[in-house]
C-alpha atoms as a PDB file:
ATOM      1  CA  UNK A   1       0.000   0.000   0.000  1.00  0.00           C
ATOM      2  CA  UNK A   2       1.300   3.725  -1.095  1.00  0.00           C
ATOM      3  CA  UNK A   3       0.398   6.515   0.820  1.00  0.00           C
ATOM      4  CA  UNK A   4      -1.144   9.073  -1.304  1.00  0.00           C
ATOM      5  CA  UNK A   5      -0.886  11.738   1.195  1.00  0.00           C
ATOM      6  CA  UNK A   6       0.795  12.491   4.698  1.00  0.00           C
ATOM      7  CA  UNK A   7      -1.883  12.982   7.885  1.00  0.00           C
ATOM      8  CA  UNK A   8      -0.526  15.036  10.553  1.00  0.00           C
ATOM      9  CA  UNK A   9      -0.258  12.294  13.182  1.00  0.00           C
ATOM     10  CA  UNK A  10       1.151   9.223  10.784  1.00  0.00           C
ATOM     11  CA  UNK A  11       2.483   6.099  12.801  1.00  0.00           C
ATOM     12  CA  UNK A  12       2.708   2.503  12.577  1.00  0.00           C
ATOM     13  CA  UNK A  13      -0.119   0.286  12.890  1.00  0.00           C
ATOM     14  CA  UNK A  14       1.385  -1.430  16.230  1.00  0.00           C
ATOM     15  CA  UNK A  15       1.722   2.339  17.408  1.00  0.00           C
ATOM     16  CA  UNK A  16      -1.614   3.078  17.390  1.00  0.00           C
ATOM     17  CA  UNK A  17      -3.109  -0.514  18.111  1.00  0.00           C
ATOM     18  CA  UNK A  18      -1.169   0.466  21.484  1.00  0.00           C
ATOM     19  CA  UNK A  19      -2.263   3.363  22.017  1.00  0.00           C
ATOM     20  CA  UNK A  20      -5.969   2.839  21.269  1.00  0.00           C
ATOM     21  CA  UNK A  21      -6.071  -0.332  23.808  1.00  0.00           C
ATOM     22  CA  UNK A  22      -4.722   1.864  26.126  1.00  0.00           C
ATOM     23  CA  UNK A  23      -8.131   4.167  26.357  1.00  0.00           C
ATOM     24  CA  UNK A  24     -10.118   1.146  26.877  1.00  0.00           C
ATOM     25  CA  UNK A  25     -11.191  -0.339  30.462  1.00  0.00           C
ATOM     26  CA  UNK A  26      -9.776  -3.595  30.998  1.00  0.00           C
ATOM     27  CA  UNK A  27     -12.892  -5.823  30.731  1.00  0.00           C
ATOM     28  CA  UNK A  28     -13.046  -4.499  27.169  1.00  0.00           C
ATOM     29  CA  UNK A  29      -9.262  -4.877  26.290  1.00  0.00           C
ATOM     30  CA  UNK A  30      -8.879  -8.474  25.629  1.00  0.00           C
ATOM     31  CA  UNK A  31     -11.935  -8.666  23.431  1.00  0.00           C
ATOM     32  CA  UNK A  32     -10.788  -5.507  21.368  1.00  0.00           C
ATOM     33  CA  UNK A  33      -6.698  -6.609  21.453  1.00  0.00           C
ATOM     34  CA  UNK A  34      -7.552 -10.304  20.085  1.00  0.00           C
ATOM     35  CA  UNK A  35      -9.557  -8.418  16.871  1.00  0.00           C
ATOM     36  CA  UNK A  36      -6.200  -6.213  16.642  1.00  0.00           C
ATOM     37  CA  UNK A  37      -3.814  -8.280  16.550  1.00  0.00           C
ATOM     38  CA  UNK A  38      -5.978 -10.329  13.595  1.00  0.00           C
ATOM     39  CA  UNK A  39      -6.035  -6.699  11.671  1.00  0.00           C
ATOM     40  CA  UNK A  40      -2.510  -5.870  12.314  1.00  0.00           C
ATOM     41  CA  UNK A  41      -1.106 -10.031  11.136  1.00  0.00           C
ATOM     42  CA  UNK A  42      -2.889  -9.203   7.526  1.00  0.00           C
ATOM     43  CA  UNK A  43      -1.567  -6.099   7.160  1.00  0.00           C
ATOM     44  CA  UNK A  44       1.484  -6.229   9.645  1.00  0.00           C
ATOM     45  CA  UNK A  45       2.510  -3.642  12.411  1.00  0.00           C
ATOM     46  CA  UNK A  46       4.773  -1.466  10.430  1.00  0.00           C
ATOM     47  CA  UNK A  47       2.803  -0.294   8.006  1.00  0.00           C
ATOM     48  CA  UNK A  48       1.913   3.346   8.281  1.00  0.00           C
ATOM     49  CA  UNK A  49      -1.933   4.807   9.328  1.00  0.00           C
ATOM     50  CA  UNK A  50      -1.874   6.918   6.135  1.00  0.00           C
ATOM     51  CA  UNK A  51      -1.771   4.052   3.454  1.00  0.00           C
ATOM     52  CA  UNK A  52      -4.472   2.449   4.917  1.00  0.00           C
ATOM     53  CA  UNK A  53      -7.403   2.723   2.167  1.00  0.00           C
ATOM     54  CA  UNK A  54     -11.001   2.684   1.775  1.00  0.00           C
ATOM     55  CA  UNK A  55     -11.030  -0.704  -0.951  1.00  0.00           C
ATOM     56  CA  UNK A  56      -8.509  -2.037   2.063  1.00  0.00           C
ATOM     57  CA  UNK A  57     -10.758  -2.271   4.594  1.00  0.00           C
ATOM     58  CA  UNK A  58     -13.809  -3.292   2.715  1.00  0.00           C
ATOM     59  CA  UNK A  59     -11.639  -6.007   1.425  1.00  0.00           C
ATOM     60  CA  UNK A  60     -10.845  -7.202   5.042  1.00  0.00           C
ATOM     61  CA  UNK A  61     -14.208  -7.001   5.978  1.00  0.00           C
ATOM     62  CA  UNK A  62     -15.568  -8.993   2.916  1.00  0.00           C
ATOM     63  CA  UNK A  63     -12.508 -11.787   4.669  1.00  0.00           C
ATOM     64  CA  UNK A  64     -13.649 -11.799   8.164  1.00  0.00           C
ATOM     65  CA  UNK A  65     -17.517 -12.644   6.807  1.00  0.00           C
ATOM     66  CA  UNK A  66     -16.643 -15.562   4.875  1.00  0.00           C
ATOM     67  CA  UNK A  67     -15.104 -17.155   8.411  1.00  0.00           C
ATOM     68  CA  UNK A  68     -18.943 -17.171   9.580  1.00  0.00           C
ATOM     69  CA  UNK A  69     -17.971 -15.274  12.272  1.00  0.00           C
ATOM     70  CA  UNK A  70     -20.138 -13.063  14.756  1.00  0.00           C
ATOM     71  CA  UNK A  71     -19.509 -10.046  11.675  1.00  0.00           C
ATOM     72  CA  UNK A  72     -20.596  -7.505  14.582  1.00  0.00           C
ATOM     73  CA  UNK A  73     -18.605  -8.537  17.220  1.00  0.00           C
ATOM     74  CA  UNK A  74     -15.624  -9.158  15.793  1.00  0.00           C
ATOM     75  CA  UNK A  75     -15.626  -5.858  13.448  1.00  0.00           C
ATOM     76  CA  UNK A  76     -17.043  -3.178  15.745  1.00  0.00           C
ATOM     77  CA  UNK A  77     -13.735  -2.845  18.090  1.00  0.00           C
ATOM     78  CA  UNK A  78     -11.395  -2.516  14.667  1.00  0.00           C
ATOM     79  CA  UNK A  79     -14.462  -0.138  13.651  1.00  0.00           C
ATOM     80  CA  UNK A  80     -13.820   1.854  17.296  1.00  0.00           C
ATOM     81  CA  UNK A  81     -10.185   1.428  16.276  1.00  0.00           C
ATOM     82  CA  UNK A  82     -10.626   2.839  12.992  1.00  0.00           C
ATOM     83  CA  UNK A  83     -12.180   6.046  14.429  1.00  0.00           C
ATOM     84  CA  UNK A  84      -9.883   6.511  16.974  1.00  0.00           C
ATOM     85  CA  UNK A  85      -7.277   7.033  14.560  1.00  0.00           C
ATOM     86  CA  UNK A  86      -9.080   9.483  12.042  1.00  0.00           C
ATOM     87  CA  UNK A  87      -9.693  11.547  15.245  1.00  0.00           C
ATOM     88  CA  UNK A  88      -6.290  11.418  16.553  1.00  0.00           C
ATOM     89  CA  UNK A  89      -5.112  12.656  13.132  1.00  0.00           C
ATOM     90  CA  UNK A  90      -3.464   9.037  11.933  1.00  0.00           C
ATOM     91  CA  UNK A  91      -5.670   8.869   8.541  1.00  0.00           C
ATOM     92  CA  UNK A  92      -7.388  11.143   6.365  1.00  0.00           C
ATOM     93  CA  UNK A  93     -10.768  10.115   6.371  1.00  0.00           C
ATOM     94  CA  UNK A  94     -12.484   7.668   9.237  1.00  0.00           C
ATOM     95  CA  UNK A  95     -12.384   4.445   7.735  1.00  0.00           C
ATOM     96  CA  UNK A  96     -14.433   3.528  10.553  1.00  0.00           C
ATOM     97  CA  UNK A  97     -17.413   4.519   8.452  1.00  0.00           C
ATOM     98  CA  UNK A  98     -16.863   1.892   6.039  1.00  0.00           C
ATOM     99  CA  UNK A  99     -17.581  -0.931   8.594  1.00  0.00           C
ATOM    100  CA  UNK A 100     -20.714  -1.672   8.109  1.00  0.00           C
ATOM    101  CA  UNK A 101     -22.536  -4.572  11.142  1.00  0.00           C
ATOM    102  CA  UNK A 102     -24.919  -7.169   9.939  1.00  0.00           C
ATOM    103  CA  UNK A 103     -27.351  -7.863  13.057  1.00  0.00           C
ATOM    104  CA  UNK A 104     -26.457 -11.885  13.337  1.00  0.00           C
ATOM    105  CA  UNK A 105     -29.210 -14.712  14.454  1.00  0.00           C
ATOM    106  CA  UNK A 106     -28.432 -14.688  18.083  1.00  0.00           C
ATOM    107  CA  UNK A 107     -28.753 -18.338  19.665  1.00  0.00           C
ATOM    108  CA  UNK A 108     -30.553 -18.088  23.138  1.00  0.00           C
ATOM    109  CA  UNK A 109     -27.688 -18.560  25.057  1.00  0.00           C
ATOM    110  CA  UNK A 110     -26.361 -15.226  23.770  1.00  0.00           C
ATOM    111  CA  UNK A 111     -29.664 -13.488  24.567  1.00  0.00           C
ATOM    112  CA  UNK A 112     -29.693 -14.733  27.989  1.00  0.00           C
ATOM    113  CA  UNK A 113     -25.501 -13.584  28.165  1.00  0.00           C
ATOM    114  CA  UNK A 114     -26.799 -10.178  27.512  1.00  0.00           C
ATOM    115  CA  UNK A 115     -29.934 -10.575  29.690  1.00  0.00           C
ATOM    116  CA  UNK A 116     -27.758 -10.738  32.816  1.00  0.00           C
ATOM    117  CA  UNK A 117     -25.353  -7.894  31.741  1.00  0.00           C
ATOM    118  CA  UNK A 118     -25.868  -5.337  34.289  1.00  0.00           C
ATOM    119  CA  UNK A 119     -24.527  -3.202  36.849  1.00  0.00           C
ATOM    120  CA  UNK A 120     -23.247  -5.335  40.304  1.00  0.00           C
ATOM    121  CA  UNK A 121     -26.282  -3.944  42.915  1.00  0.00           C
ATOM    122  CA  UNK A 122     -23.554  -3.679  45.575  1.00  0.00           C
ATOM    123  CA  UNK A 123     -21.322  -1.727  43.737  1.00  0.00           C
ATOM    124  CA  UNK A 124     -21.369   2.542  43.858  1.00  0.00           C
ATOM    125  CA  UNK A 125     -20.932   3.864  40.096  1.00  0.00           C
ATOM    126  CA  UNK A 126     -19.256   7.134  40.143  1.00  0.00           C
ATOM    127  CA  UNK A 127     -20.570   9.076  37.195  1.00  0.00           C
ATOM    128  CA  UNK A 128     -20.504  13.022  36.076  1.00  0.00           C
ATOM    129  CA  UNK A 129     -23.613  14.982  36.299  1.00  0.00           C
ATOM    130  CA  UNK A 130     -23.961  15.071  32.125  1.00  0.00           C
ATOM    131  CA  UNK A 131     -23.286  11.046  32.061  1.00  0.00           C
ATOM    132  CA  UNK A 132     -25.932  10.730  34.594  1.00  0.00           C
ATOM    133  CA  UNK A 133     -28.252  13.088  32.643  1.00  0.00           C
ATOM    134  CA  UNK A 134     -27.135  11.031  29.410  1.00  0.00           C
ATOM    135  CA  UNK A 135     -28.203   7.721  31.240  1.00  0.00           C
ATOM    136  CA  UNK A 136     -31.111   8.793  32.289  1.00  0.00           C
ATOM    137  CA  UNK A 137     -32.829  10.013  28.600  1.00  0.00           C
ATOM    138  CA  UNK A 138     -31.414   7.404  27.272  1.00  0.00           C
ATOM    139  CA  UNK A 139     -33.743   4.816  29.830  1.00  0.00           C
ATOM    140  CA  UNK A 140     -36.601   7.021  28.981  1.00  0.00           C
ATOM    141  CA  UNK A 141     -36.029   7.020  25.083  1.00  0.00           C
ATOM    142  CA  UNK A 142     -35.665   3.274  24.974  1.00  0.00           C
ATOM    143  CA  UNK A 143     -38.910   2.488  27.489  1.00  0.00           C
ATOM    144  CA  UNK A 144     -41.239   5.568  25.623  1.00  0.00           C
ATOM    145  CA  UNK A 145     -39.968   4.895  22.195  1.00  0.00           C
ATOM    146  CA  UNK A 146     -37.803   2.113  21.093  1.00  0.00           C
ATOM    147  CA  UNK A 147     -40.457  -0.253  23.322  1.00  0.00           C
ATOM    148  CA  UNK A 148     -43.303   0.958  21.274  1.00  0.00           C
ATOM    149  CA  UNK A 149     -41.337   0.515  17.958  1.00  0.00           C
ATOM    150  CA  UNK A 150     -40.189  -2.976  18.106  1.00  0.00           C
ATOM    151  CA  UNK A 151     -44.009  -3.665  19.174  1.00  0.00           C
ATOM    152  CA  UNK A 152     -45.095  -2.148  15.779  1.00  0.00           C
ATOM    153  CA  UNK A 153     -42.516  -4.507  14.182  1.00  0.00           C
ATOM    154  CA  UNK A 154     -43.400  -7.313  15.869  1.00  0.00           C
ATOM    155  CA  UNK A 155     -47.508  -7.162  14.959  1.00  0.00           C
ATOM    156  CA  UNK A 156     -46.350  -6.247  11.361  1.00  0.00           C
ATOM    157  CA  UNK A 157     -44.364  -9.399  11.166  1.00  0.00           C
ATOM    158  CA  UNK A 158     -46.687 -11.397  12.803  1.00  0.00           C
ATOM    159  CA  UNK A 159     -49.572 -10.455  10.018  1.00  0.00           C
ATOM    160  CA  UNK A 160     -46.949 -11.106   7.312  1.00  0.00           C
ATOM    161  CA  UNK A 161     -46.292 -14.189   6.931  1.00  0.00           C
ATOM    162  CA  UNK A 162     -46.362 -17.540   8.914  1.00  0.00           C
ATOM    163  CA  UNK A 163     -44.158 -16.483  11.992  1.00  0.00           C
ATOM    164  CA  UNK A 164     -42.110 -20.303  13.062  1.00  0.00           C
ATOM    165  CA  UNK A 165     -40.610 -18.926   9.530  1.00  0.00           C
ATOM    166  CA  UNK A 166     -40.371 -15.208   9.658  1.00  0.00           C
ATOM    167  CA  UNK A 167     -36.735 -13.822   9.607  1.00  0.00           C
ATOM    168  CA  UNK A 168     -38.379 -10.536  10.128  1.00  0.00           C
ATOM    169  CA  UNK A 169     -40.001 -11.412  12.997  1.00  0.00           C
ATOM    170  CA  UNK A 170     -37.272 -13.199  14.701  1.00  0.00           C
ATOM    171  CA  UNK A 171     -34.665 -10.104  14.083  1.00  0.00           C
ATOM    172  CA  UNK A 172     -37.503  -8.031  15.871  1.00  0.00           C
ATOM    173  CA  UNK A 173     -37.610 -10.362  18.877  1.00  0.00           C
ATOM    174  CA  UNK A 174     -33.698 -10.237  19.014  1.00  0.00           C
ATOM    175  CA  UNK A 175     -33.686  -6.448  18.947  1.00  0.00           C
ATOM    176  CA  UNK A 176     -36.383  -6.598  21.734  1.00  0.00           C
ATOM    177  CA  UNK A 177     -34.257  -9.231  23.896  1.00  0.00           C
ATOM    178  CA  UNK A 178     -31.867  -6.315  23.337  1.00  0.00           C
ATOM    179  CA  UNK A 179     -33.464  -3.233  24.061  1.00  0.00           C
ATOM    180  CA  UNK A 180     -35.199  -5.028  26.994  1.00  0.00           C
ATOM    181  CA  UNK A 181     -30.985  -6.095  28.274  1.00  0.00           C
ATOM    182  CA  UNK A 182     -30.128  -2.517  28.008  1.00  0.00           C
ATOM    183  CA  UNK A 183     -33.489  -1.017  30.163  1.00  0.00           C
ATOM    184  CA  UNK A 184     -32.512  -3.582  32.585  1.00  0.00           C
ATOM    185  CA  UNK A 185     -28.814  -2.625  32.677  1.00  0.00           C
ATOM    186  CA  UNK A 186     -29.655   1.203  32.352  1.00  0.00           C
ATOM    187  CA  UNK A 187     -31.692   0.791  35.738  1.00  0.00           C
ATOM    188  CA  UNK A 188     -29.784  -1.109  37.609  1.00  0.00           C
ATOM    189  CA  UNK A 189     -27.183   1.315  36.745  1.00  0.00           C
ATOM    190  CA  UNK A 190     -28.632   4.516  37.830  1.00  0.00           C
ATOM    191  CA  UNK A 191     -29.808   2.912  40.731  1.00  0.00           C
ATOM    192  CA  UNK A 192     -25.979   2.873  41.759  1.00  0.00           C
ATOM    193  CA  UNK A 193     -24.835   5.606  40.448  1.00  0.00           C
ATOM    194  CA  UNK A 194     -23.191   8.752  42.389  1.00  0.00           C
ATOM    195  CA  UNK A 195     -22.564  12.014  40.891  1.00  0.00           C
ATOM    196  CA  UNK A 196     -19.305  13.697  40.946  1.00  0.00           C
ATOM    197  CA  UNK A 197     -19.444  16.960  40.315  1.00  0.00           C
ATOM    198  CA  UNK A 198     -16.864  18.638  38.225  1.00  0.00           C
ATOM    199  CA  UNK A 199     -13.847  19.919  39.422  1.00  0.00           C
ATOM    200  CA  UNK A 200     -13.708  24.079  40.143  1.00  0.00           C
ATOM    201  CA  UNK A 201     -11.591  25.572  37.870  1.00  0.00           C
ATOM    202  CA  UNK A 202      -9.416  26.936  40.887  1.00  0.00           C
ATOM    203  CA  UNK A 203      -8.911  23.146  41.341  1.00  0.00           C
ATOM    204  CA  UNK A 204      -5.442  22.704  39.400  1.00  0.00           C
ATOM    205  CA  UNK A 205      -5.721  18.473  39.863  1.00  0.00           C
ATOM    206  CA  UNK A 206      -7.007  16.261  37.067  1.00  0.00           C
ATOM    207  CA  UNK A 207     -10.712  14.658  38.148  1.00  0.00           C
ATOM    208  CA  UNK A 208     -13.476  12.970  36.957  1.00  0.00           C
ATOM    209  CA  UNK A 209     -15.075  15.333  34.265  1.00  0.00           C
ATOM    210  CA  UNK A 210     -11.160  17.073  32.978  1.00  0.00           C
ATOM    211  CA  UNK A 211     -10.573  17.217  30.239  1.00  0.00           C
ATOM    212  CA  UNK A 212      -6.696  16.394  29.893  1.00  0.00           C
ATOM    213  CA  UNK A 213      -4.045  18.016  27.373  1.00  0.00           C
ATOM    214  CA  UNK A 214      -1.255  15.546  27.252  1.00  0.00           C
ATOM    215  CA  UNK A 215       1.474  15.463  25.359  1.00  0.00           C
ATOM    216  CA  UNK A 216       3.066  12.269  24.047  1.00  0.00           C
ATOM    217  CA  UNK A 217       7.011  12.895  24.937  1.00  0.00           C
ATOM    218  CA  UNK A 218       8.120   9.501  22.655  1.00  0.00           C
ATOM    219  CA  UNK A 219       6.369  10.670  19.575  1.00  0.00           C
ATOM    220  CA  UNK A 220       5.936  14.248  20.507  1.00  0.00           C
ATOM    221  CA  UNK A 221       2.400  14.715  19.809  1.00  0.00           C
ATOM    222  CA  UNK A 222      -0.798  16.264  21.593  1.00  0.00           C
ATOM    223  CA  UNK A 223      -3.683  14.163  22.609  1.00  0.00           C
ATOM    224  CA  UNK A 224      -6.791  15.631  24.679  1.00  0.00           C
ATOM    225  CA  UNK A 225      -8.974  13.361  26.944  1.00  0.00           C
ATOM    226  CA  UNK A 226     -11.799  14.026  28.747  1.00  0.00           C
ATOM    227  CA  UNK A 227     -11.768  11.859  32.048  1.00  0.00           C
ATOM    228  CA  UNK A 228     -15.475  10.042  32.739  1.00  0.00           C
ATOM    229  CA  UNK A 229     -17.431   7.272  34.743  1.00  0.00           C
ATOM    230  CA  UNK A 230     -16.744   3.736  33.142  1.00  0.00           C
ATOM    231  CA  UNK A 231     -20.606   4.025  31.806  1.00  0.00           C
ATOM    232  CA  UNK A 232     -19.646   7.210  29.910  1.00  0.00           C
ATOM    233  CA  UNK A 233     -16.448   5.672  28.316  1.00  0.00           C
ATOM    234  CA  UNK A 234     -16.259   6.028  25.082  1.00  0.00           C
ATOM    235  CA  UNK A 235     -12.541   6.409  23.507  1.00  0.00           C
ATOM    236  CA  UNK A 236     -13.564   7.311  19.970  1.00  0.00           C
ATOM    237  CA  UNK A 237     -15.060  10.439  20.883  1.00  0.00           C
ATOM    238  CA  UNK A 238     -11.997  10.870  23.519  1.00  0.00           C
ATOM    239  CA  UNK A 239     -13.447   9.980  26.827  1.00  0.00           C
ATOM    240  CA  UNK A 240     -11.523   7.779  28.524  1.00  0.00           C
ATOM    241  CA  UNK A 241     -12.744   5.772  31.703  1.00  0.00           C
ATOM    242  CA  UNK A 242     -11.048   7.169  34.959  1.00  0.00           C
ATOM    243  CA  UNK A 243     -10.569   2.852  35.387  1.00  0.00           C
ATOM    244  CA  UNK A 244      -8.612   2.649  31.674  1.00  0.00           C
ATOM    245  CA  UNK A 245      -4.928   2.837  31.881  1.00  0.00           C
ATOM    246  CA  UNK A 246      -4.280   6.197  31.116  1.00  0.00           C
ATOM    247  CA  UNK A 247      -6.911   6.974  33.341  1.00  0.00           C
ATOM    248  CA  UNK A 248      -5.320   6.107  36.120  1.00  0.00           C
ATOM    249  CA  UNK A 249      -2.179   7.556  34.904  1.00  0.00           C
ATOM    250  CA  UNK A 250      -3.813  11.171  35.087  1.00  0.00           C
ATOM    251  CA  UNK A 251      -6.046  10.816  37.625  1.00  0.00           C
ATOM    252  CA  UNK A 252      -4.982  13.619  40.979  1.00  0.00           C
ATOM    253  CA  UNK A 253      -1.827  14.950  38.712  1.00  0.00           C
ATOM    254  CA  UNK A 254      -1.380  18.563  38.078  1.00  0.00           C
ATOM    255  CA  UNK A 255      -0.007  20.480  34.969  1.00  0.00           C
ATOM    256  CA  UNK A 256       3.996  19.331  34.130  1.00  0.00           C
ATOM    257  CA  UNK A 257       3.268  16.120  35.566  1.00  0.00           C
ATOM    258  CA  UNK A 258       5.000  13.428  33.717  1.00  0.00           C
ATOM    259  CA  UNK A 259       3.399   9.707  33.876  1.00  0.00           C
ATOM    260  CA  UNK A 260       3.753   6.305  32.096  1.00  0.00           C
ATOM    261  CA  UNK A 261       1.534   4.170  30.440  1.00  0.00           C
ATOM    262  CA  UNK A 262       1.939   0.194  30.045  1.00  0.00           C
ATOM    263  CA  UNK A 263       0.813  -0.545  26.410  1.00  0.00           C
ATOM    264  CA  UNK A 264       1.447  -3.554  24.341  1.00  0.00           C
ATOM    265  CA  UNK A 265       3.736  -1.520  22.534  1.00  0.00           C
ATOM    266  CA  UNK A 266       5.534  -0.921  26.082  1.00  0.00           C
ATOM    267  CA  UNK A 267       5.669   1.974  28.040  1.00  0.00           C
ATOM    268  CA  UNK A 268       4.511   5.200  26.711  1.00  0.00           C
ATOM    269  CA  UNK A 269       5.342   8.556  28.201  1.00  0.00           C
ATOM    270  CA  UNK A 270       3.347  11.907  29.011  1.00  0.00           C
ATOM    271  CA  UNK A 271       3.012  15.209  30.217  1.00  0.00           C
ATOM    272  CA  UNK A 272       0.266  16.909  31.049  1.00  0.00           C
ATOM    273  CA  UNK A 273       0.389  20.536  29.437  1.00  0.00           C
ATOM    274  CA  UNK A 274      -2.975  21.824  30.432  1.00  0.00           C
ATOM    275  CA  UNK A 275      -6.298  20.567  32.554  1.00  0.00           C
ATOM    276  CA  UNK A 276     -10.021  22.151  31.679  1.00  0.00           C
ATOM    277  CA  UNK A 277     -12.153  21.780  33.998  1.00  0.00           C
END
């Protein structure tokens, strides 16, 4: 692969498969890492973010459905990955985009799996005061809306055709098994959760809710976090989990603070040039 033209953050695959796993919490490490390291053994570690192309990636998608894997599960973390590295500056456009999930026939084991995902009852759930906000419309959306929605679907499918053979209406009872998971885990979640306010912005310490300019002393490059509850994690949009790696790294420091981060590229270094709050 030629690169066409030079992004303003180009590094090696490896580089960035490092420092991508290093934004996620731990539970969801392993799952992402394993789909990594597939992605970087067909197109190896040292090739650089900016020759990776669109007709690449559709390619290696077209690959991993002709396994008969789980499409969605195995492609969204390299899809996560993808965006992560359009954001950070690594490729030109977000290749992300071009992943596209097919909703698979779940058996009912994996239905009942996602049944009993949910937040431990015992457990506090620190959150910030938009994350709980978030948490909470998204409960109502899903119970006022999406409820009502997949019971449309499921009546229309029902009148269509003979049901024991109705893909449509067994994709609908899937998505409800679904939705119904996610009410259940939104709940129990909120039930839990305690709200951290933000720090002042006389506070000069990083906390949950900072938003973190570091700067990346091996590669000399700036990267910006925002520090949130694991529930509001989400590393493509640049909020980390105060539980993730460099999380933990930043968590209490101050400006000029220099930490290190174990990634499975080894340790990476950084300084923290400026806190919002």
């Amino acid at each position: 692969m030629t690169a066409k033209t030079t992004t303003k953050t180009d590094m090696t695959l490896g580089e960035a498969a490092g420092r991508f796993l290093a934004t996620l919490k731990e539970e969801e490490r392993s799952t992402a890492q394993a789909e990594l390291n597939r992605f970087l053994r067909h197109f190896g570690t040292d090739v650089r973010t900016s020759s990776l192309r669109a007709m690449d990636i559709e390619d290696y998608q077209e690959k991993v459905e002709k396994t008969g894997a789980d499409v969605t599960r195995r492609l969204e973390p390299l899809k996560a990955f993808l965006t992560f590295l359009h954001r950070q500056g690594a490729t030109e456009t977000n290749l992300g985009r071009l992943i596209k999930s097919r909703r698979p026939t779940a058996s009912r084991s994996t239905t009942a799996k996602a049944a009993r995902t949910s937040a431990p009852e015992d457990e506090v759930i620190q959150v910030t005061r938009e994350g709980y906000e978030s948490l909470k419309q998204e409960l109502e959306y899903l119970t006022t809306v999406k409820r009502a929605e997949i019971a449309r679907e499921l009546y229309e499918a029902r009148i269509d055709k003979d049901f024991r053979e109705n893909a449509p209406f067994d994709a609908a009872k899937q998505h409800q098994a679904e939705v119904e998971a996610r009410i259940r885990q939104l709940e129990r979640t909120l039930a839990v959760a305690k709200i951290v306010d933000q720090p002042s912005k006389s506070d000069d310490r990083v906390g949950l809710g900072s938003t973190v300019i570091l700067r990346d002393l091996t590669h000399d490059e700036e990267l910006t976090y925002t520090l949130v509850g694991t529930s509001e994690a989400n590393p493509v949009a640049g909020r980390i989990s105060a539980a993730s790696p460099v999380g933990k790294a930043v968590l209490d420091r101050r400006v000029g603070d220099e930490i290190e981060v174990a990634a499975p590229i080894g340790i990476i270094r950084y300084r923290i040039e400026r806190i919002i709050h």
